[in-house]
Protein backbone atom coordinates (compact mmCIF):
# COMPACT_ATOMS: atom_id res chain seq x y z
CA UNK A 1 -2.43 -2.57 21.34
CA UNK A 2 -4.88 0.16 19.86
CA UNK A 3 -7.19 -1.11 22.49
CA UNK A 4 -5.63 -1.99 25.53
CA UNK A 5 -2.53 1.28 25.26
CA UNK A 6 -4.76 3.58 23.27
CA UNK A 7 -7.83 3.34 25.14
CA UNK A 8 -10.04 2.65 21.93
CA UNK A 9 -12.87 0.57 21.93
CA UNK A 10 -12.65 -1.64 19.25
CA UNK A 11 -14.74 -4.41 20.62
CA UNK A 12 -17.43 -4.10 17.78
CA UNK A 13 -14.20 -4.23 14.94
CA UNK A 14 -14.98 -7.68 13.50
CA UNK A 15 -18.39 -7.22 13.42
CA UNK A 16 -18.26 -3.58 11.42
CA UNK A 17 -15.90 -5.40 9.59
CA UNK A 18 -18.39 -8.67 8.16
CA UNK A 19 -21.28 -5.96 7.85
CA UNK A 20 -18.69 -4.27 5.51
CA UNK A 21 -17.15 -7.35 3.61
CA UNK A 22 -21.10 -8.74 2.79
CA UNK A 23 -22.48 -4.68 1.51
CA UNK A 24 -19.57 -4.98 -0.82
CA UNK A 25 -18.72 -8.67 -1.91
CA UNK A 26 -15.84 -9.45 -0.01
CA UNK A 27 -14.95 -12.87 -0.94
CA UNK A 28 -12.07 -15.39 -2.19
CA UNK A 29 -11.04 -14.63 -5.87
CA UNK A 30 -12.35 -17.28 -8.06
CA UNK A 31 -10.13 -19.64 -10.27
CA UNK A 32 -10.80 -18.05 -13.28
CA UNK A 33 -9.12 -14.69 -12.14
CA UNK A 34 -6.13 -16.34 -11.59
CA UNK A 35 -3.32 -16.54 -13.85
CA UNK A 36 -2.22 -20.31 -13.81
CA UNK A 37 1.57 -19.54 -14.90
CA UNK A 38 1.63 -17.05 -11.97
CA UNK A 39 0.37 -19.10 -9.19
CA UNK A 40 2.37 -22.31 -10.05
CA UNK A 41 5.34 -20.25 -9.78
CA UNK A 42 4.54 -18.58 -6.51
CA UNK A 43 3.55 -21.61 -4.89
CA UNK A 44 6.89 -23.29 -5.78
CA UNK A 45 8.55 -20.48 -4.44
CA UNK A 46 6.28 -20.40 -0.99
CA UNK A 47 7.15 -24.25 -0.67
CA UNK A 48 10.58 -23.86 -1.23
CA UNK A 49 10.93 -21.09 1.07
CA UNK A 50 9.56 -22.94 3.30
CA UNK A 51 11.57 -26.19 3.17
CA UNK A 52 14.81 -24.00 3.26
CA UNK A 53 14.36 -22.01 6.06
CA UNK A 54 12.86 -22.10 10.25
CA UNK A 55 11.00 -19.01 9.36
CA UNK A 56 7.99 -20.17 7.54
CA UNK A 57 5.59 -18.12 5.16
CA UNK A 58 1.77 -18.74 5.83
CA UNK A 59 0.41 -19.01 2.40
CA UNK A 60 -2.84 -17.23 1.17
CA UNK A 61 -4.46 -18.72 -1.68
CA UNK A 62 -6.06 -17.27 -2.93
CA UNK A 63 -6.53 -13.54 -2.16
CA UNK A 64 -10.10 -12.18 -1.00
CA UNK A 65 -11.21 -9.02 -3.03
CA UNK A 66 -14.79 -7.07 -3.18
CA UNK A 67 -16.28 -8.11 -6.77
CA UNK A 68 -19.27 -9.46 -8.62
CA UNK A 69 -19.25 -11.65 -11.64
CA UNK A 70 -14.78 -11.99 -11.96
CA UNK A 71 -14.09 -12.49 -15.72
CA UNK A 72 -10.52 -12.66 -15.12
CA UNK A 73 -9.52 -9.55 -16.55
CA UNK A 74 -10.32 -6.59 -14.28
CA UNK A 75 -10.51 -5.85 -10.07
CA UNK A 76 -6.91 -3.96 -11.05
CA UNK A 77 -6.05 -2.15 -7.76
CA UNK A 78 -5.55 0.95 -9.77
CA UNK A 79 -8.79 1.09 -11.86
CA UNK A 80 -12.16 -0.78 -12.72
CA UNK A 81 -12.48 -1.14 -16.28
CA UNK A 82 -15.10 -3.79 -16.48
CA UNK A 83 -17.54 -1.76 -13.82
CA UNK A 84 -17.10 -5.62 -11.67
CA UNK A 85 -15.21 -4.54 -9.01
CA UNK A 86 -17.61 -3.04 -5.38
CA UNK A 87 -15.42 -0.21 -5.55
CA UNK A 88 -16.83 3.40 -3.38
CA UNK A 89 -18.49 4.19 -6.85
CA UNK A 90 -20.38 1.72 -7.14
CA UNK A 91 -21.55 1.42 -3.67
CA UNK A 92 -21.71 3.59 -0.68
CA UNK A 93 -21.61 6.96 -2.63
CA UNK A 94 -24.90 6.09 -5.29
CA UNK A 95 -26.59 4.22 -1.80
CA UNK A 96 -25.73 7.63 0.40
CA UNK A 97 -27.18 9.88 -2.26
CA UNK A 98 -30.22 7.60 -2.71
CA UNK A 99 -30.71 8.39 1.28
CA UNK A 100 -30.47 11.99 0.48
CA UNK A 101 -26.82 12.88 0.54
CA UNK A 102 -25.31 15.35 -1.59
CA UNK A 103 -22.28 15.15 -2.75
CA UNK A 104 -20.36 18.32 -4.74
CA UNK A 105 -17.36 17.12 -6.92
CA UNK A 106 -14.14 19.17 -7.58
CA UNK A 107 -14.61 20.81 -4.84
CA UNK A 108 -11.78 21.34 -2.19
CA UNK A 109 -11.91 21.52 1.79
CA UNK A 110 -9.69 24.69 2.67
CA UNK A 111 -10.42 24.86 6.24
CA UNK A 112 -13.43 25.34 8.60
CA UNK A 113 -14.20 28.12 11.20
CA UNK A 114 -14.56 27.55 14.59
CA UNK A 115 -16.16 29.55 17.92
CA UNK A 116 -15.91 27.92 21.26
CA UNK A 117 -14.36 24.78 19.95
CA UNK A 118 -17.32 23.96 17.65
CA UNK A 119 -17.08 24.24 13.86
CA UNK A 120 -19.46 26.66 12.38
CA UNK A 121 -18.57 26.91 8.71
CA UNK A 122 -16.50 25.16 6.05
CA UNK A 123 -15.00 27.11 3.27
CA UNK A 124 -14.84 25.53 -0.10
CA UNK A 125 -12.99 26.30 -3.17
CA UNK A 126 -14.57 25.31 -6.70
CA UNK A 127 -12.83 24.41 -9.51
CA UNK A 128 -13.22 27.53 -10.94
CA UNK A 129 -11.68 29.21 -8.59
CA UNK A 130 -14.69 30.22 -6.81
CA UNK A 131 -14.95 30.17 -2.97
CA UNK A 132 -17.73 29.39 -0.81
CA UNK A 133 -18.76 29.39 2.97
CA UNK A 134 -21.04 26.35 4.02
CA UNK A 135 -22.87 26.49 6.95
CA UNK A 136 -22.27 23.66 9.70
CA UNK A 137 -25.61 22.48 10.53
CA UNK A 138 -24.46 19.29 12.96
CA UNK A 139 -20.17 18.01 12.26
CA UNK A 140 -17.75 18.36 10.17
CA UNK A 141 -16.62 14.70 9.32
CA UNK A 142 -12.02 14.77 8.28
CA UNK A 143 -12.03 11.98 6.21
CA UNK A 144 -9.30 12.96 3.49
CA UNK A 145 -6.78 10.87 4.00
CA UNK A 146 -3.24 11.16 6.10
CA UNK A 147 -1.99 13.77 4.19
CA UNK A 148 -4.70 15.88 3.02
CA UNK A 149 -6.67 15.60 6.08
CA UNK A 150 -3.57 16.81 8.37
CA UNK A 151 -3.32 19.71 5.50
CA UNK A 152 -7.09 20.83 6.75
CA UNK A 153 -6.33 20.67 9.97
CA UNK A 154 -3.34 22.91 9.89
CA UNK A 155 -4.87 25.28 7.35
CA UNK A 156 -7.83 25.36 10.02
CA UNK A 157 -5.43 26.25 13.07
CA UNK A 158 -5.34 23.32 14.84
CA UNK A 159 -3.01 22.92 17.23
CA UNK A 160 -0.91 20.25 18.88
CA UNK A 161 -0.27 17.29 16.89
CA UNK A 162 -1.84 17.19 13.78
CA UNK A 163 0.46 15.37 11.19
CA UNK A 164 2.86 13.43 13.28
CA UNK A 165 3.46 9.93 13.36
CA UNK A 166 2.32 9.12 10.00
CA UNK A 167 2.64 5.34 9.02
CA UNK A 168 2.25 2.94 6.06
CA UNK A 169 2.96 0.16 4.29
CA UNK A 170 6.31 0.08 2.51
CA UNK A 171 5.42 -1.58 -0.66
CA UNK A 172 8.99 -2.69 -2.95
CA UNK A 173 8.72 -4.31 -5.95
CA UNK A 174 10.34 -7.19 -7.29
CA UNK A 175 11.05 -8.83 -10.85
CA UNK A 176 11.69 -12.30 -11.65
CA UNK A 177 12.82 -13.41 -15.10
CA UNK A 178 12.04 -16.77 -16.20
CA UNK A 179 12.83 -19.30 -19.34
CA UNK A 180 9.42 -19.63 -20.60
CA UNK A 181 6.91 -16.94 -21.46
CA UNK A 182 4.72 -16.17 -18.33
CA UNK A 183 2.34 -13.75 -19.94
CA UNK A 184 1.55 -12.23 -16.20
CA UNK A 185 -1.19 -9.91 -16.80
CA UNK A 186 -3.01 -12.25 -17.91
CA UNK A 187 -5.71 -12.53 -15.19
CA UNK A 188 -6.47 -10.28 -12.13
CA UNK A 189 -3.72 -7.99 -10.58
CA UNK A 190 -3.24 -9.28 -7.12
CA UNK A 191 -4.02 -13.04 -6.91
CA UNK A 192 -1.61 -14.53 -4.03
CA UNK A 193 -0.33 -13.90 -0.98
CA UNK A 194 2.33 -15.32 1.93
CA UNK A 195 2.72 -13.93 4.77
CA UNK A 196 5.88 -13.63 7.58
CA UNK A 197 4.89 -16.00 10.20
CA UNK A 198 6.83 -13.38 12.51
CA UNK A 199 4.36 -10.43 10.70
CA UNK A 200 7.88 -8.48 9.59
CA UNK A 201 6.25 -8.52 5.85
CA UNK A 202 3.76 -9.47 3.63
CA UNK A 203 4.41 -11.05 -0.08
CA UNK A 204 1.92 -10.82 -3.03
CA UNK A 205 1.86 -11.33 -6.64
CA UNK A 206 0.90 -8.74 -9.00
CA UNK A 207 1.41 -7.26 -12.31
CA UNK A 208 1.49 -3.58 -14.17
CA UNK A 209 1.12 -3.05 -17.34
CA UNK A 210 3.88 -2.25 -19.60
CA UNK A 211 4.70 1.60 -18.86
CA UNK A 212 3.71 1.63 -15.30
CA UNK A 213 6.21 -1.80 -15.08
CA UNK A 214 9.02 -0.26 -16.49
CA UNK A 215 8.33 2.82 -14.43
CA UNK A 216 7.98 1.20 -11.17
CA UNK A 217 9.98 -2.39 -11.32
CA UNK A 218 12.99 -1.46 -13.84
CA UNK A 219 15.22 0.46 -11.72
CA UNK A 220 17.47 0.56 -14.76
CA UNK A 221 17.79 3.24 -18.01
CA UNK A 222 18.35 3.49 -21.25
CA UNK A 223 19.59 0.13 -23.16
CA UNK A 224 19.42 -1.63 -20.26
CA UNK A 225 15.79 -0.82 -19.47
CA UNK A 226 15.06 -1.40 -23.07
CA UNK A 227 16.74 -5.08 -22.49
CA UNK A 228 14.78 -5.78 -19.74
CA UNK A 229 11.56 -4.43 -21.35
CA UNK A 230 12.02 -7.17 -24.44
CA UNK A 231 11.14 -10.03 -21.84
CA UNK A 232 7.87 -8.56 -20.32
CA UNK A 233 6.41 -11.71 -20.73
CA UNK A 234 9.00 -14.02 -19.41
CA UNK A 235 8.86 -11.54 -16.05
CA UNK A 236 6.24 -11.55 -13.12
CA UNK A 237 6.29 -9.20 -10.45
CA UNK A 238 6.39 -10.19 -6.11
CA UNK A 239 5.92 -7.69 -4.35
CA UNK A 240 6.56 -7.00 -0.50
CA UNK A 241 4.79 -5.11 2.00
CA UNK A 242 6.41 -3.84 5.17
CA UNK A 243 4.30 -2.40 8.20
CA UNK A 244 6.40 1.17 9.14
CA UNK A 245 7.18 2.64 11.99
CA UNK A 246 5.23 5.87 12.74
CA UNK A 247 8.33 8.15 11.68
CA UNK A 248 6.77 10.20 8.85
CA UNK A 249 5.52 13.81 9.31
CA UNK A 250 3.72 15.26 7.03
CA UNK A 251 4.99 18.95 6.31
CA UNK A 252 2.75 21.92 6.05
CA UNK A 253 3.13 22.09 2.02
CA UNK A 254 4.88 20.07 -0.79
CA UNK A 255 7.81 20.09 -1.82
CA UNK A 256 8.13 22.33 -5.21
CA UNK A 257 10.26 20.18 -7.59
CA UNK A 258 8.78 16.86 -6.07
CA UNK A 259 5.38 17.06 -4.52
CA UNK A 260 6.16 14.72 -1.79
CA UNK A 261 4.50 16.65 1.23
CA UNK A 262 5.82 14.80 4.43
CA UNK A 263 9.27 13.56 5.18
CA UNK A 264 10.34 10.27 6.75
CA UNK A 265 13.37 8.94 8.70
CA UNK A 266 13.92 4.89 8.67
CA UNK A 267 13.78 3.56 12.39
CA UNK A 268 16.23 0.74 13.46
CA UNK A 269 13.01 -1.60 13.39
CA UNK A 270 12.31 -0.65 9.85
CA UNK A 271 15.69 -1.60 8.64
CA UNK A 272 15.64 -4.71 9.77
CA UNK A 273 12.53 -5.95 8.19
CA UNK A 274 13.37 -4.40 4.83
CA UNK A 275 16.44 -6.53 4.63
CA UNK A 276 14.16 -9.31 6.01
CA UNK A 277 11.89 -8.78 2.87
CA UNK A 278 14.71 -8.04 0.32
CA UNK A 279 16.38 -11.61 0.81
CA UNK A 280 13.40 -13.58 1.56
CA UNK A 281 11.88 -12.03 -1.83
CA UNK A 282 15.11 -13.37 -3.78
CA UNK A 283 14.65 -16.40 -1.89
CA UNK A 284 11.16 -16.88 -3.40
CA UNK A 285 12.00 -15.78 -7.05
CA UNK A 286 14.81 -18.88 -6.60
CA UNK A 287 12.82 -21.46 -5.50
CA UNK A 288 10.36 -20.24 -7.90
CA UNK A 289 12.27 -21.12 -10.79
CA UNK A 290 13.43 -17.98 -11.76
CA UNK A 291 16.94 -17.24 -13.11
CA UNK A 292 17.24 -13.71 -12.43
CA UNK A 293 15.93 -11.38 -9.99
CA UNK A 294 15.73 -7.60 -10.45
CA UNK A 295 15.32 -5.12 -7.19
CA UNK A 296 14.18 -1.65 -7.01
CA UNK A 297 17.58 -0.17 -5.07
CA UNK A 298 19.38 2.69 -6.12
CA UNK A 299 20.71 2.27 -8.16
CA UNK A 300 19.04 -0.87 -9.74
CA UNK A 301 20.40 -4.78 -8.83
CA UNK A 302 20.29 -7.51 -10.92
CA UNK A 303 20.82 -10.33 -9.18
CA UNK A 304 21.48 -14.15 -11.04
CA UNK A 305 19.86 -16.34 -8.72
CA UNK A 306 21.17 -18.64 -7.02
CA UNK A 307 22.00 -19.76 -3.24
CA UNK A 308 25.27 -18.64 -3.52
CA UNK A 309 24.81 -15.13 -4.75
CA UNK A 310 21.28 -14.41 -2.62
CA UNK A 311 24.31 -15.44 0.34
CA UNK A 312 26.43 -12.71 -0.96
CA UNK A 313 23.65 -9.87 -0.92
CA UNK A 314 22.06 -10.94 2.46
CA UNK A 315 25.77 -10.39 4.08
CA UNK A 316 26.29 -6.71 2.29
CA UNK A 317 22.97 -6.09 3.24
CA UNK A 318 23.24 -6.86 6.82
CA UNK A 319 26.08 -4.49 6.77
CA UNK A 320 24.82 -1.74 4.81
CA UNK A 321 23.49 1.47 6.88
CA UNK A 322 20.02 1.23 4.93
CA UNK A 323 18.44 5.12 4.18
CA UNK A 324 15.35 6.09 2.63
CA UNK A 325 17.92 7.25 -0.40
CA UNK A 326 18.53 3.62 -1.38
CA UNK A 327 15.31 2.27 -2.36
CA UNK A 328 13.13 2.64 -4.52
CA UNK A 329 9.88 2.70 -1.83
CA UNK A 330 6.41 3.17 -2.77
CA UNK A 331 4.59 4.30 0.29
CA UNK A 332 1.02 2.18 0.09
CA UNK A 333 -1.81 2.50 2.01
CA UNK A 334 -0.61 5.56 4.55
CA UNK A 335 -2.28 5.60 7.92
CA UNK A 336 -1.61 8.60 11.01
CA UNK A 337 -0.85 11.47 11.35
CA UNK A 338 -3.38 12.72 13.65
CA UNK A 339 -3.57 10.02 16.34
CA UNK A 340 -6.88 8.88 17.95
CA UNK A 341 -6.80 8.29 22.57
CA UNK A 342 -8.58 7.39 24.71
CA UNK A 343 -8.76 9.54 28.25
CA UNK A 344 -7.47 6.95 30.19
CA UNK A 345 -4.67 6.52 27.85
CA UNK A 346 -0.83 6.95 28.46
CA UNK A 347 -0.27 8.56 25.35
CA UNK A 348 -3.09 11.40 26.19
CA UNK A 349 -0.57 14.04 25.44
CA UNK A 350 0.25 12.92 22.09
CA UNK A 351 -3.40 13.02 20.25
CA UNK A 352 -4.80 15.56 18.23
């Protein structure tokens, strides 16, 4: 689609790509990384799934991940802690600064300064406070991310379309309760994966570690939080990932009490694969073994599984006008907001 609508030429992807995956160690996690508890319960559920339904789930075992010498206790997608993991540290930024690169930390991007249409200066702020005017020698390269590289644009006076159409991955969490102890976090993070054979989501198996768990996969408070909390190690997390529609903009500053900086509208598309992922997710947590389920709604559902009930919540779900307000949505790896065409592109109009 980005090829053949957008008029990008992405003919040389696959091949950027492998270059890519061999510089940092792309490869299969090993069998010591993997918690054994986890993935015997995952693959039951995948199987089960499987045998239960028309739609099938491609399995992916195990995950690939960009490491060097797994121990089975590191490669967390949030941090690095045994210095294994081929993470931008580690890699491209000591190689660029061995080729003469310098990099300035804590430094911030305001905006740059144009004449003509050609940028002639950046100016920086330090973390002091302090601001500075660089001299553009040869490009200015926006590589900030969605939101903070649509913030430069803007604060630079670019026109047009700059922040639009921003995109991601929903990512919901999911608890299952089991029996028998699990201990989860034993082993790498993310280990596992099945995917929709209809691409609507993606399911993985992770964990977080006690505070960030209850934080992000307890929707509940109080007692009941503190109930759930007591069985950390009879609990392992699925999780689901949802390709978005491009319905996000992101706004020209943050919101004060929140400091979510774009806002988002669900499209009719969207919907329908959340409640997709939702029941298929209790479907796996069942045929995993587990005897409760625990979603990240608002508020909070506890579900005890079983064919019957997972019935029940598929039905109120398909009726239930879905907003952003009801879930509990982490927004993982954003992508937009300034869209990239081709000239001989339809959607001309619409870039940056």
């Amino acid at each position: 689609k980005w090829q053949d609508e957008y008029d990008i030429d992405l003919s040389t992807l696959d091949e950027e790509y492998n270059k890519i995956a061999g510089e940092i160690e792309i490869k299969e996690l090993e069998e010591i990384g993997i918690n054994k508890n986890v993935m015997s319960r995952f693959k039951k559920g995948v199987e089960g799934f499987n045998l239960s339904s028309d739609e099938k789930l491609k399995s992916i075992y195990p995950l690939k991940a960009n490491y060097r010498n797994l121990i089975g206790d590191e490669n967390w997608n949030l941090g690095n802690k045994r210095l294994t993991k081929r993470t931008m540290l580690e890699t491209y930024l000591p190689w660029s600064e061995a080729r003469g690169v310098k990099i300035i930390s804590n430094t911030t991007g305001i905006k740059y300064f144009a004449e003509r249409n050609k940028a002639q200066s950046v100016l920086l702020r330090m973390d002091n406070g302090d601001m500075k005017k660089v001299k553009v020698n040869k490009a200015v390269i926006v590589a900030g991310g969605v939101i903070s590289s649509s913030h430069f644009l803007m604060r630079s006076g670019v026109g047009g379309n700059v922040g639009n159409s921003m995109s991601c991955n929903f990512a919901f969490p999911a608890a299952f309760q089991y029996d028998e102890i699990i201990n989860a976090f034993d082993g790498n993070q993310i280990t596992l994966g099945a995917l929709d054979e209809k691409n609507r989501a993606i399911f993985e198996t992770y964990f977080n570690p006690p505070a960030s768990f209850a934080l992000a996969s307890v929707p509940f408070y109080f007692e009941r939080r503190e109930e759930m909390m007591k069985n950390y190690s009879r609990l392992i997390n699925f999780g689901a990932l949802i390709g978005s529609e491009p319905n996000g903009v992101i706004q020209k500053k943050t919101d004060i009490l929140n400091g979510q900086a774009f806002s988002w509208e669900l499209g009719d598309i969207d919907r329908e694969n959340i409640r997709y992922a939702l029941t298929a997710i209790s479907k796996l947590g069942y045929y995993s073994g587990a005897n409760k389920g625990i979603l990240a709604t608002k508020p909070g559902l506890e579900i005890n599984l079983s064919l019957e009930n997972i019935d029940k919540f598929e039905k109120s779900l398909r009726e239930y006008p879905l907003r952003m307000d009801d879930l509990l949505i982490g927004t993982a790896h954003p992508q937009g907001g300034n869209i990239l065409v081709g000239d001989k592109s339809k959607h001309k109009s619409r870039r940056v």
